[in-house]
N, C-alpha and C. Protein backbone atom coordinates (compact mmCIF):
# COMPACT_ATOMS: atom_id res chain seq x y z
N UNK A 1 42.18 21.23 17.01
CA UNK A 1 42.96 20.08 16.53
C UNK A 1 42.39 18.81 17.14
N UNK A 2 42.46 18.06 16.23
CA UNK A 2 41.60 16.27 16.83
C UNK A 2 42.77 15.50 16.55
N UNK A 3 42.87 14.95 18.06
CA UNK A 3 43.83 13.84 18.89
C UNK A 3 43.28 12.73 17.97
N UNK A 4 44.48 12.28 16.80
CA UNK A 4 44.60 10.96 16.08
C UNK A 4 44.02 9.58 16.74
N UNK A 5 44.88 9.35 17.97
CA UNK A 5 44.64 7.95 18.97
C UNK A 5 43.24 8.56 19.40
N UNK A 6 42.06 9.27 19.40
CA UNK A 6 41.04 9.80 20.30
C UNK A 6 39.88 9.42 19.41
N UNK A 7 40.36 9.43 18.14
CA UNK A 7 39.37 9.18 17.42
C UNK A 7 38.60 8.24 17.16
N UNK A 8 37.14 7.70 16.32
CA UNK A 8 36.41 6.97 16.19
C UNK A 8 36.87 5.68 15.47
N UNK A 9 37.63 5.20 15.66
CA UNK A 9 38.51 4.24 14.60
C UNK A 9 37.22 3.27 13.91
N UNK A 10 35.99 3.45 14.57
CA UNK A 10 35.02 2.12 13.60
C UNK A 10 34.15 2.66 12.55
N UNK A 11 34.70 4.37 12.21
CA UNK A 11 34.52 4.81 11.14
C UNK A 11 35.77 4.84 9.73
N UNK A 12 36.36 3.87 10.15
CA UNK A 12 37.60 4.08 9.31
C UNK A 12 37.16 2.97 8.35
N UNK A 13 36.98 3.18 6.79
CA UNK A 13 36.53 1.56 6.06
C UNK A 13 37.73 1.02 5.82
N UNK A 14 38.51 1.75 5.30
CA UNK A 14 40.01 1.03 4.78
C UNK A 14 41.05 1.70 5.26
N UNK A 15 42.28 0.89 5.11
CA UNK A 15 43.68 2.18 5.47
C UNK A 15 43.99 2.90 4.08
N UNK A 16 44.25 3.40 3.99
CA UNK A 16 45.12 4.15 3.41
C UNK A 16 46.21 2.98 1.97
N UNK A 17 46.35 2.31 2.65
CA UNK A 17 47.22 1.51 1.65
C UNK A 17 46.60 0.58 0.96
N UNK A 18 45.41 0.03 1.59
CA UNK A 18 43.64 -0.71 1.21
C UNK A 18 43.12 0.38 -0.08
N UNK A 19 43.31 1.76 0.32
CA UNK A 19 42.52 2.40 -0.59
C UNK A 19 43.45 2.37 -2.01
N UNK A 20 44.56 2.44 -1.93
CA UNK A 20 45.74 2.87 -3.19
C UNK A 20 45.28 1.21 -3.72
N UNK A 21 45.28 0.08 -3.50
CA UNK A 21 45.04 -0.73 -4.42
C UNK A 21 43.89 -1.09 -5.00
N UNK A 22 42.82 -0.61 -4.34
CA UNK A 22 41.69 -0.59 -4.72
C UNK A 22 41.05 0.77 -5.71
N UNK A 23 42.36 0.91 -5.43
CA UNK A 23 41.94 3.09 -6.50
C UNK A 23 43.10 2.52 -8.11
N UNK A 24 44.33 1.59 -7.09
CA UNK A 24 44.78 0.88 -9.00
C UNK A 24 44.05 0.17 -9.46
N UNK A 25 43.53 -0.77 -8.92
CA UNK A 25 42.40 -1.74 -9.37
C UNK A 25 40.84 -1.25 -10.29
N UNK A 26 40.72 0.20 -9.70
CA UNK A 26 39.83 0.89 -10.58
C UNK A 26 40.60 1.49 -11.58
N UNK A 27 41.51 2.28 -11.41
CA UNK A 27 42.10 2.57 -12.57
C UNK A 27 42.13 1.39 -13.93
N UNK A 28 42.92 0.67 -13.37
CA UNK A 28 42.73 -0.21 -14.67
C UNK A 28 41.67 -0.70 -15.68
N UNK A 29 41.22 -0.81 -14.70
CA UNK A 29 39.16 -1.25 -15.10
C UNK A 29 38.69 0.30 -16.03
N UNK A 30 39.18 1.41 -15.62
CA UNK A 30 38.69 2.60 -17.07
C UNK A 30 39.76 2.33 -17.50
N UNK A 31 40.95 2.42 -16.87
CA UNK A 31 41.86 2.21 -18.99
C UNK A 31 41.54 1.64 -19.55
N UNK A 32 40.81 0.16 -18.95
CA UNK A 32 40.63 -1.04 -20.36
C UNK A 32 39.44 -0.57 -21.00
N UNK A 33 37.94 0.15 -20.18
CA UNK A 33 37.08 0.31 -20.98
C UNK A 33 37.65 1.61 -22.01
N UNK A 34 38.46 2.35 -21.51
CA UNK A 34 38.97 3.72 -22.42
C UNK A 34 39.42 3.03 -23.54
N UNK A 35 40.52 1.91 -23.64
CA UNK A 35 40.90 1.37 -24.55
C UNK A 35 40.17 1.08 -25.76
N UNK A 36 39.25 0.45 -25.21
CA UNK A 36 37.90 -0.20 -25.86
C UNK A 36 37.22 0.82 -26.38
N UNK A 37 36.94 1.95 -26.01
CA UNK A 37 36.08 2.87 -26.64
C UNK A 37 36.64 3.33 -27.84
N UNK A 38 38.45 3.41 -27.32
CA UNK A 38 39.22 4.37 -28.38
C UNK A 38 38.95 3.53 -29.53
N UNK A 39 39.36 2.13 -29.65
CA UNK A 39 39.42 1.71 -30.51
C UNK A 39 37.95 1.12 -31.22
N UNK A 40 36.77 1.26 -30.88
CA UNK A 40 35.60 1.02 -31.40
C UNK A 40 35.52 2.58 -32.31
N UNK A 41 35.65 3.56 -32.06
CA UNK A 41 35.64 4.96 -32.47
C UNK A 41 36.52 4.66 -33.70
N UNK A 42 37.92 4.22 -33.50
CA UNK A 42 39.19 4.69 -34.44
C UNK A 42 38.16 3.33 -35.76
N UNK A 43 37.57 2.20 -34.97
CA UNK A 43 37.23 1.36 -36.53
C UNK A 43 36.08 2.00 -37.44
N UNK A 44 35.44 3.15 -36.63
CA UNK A 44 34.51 3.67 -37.49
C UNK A 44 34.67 5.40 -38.01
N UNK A 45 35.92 5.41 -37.54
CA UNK A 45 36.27 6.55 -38.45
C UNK A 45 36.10 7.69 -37.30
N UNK A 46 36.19 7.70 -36.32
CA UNK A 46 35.33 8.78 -35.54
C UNK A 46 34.17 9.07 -35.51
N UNK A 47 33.69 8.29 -36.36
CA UNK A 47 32.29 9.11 -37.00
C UNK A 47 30.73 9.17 -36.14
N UNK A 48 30.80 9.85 -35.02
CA UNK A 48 29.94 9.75 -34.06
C UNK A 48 28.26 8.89 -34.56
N UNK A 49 27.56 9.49 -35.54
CA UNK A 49 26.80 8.74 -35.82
C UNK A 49 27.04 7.07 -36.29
N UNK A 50 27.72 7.04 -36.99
CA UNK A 50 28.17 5.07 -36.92
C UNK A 50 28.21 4.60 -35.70
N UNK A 51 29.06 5.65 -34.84
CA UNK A 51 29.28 4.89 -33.48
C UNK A 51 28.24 4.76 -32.60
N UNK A 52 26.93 5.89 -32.81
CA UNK A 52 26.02 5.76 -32.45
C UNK A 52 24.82 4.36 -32.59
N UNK A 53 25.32 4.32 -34.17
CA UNK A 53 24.00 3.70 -34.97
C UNK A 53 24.70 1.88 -34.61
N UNK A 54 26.00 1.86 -34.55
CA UNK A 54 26.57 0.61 -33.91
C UNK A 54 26.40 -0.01 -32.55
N UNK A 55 26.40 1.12 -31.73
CA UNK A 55 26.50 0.93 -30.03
C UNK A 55 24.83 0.31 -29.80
N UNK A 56 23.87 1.19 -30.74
CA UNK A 56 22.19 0.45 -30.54
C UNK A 56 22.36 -0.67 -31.32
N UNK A 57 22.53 -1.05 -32.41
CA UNK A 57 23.12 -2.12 -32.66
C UNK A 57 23.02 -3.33 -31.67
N UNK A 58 24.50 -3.01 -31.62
CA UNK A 58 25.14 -4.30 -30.23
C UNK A 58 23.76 -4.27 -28.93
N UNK A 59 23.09 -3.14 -28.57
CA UNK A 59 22.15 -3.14 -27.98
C UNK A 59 21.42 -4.30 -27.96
N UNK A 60 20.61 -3.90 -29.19
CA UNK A 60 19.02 -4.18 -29.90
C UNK A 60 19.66 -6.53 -29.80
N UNK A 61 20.93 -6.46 -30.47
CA UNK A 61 21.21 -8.11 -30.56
C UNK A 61 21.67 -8.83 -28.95
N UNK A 62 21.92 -7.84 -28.33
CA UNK A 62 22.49 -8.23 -27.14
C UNK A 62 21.27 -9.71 -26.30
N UNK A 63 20.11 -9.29 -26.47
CA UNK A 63 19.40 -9.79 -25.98
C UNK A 63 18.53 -9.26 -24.54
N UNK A 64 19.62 -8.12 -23.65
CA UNK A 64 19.26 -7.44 -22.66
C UNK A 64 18.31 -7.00 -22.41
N UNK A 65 18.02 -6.79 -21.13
CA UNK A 65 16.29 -5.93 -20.88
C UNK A 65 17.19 -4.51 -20.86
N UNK A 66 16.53 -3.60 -21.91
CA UNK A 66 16.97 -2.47 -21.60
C UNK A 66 15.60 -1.39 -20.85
N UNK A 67 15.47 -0.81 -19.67
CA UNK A 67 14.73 -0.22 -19.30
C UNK A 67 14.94 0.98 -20.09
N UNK A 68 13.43 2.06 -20.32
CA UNK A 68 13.05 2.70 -20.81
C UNK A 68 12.25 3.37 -20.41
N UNK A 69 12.97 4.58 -19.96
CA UNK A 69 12.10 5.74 -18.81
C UNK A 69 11.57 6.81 -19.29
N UNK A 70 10.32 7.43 -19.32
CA UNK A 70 10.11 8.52 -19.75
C UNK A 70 11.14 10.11 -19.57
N UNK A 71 11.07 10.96 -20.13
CA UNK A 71 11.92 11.86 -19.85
C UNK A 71 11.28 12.76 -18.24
N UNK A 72 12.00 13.10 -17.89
CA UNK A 72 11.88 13.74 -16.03
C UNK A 72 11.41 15.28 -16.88
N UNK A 73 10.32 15.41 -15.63
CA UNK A 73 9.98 17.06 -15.81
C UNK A 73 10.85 17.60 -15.43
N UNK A 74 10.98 18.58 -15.59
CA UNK A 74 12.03 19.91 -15.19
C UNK A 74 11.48 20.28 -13.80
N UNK A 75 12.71 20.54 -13.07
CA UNK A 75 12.56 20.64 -11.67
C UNK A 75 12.57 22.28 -11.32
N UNK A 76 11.39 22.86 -11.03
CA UNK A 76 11.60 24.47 -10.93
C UNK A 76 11.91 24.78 -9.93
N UNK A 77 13.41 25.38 -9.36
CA UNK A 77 14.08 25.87 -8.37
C UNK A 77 13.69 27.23 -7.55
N UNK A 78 13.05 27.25 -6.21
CA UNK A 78 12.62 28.35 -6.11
C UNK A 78 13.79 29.71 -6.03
N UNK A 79 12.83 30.55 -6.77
CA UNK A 79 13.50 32.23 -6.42
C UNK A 79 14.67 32.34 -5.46
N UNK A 80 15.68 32.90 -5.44
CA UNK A 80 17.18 32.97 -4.68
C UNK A 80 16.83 34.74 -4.74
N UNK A 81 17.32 35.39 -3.88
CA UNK A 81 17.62 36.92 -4.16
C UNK A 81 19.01 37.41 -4.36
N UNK A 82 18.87 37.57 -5.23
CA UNK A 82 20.27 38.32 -6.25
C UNK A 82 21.24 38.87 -4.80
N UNK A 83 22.34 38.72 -5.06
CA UNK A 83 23.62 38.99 -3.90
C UNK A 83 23.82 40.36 -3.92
């Protein structure tokens, strides 16, 4: 068992009550983008490809640098022996 008062207190970033508003404060921030998604989806019908062929779209006019990475080799995991 580890003595509470014994501990490293300058590893502590936030309290506890620091973290709950900063964990609502994220929450909100995905509902609104959830919002946003639902309803970009519901104007095109669900229709994954529109939503596809829309989202590059808004891309391509955005003006943004979009980086463009080749695809990653496959990472070969060595041999494990069966349990």
């Amino acid at each position: 068992m580890v003595d509470v008062d014994s501990t490293d207190r300058s590893r502590v970033v936030c309290t506890p009550e620091e973290l709950m508003v900063m964990k609502r404060a994220d929450d909100e921030i995905v509902e609104k983008i959830r919002r946003r998604r639902e309803a970009h989806a519901e104007s095109l019908n669900y229709d994954a490809k529109l939503i596809t062929e829309d989202l590059q779209r808004q891309e391509r006019e955005s003006g943004a640098v979009v980086v463009r990475r080749p695809p990653r080799k496959p990472r070969v995991l060595p041999n494990r022996p069966s349990a």
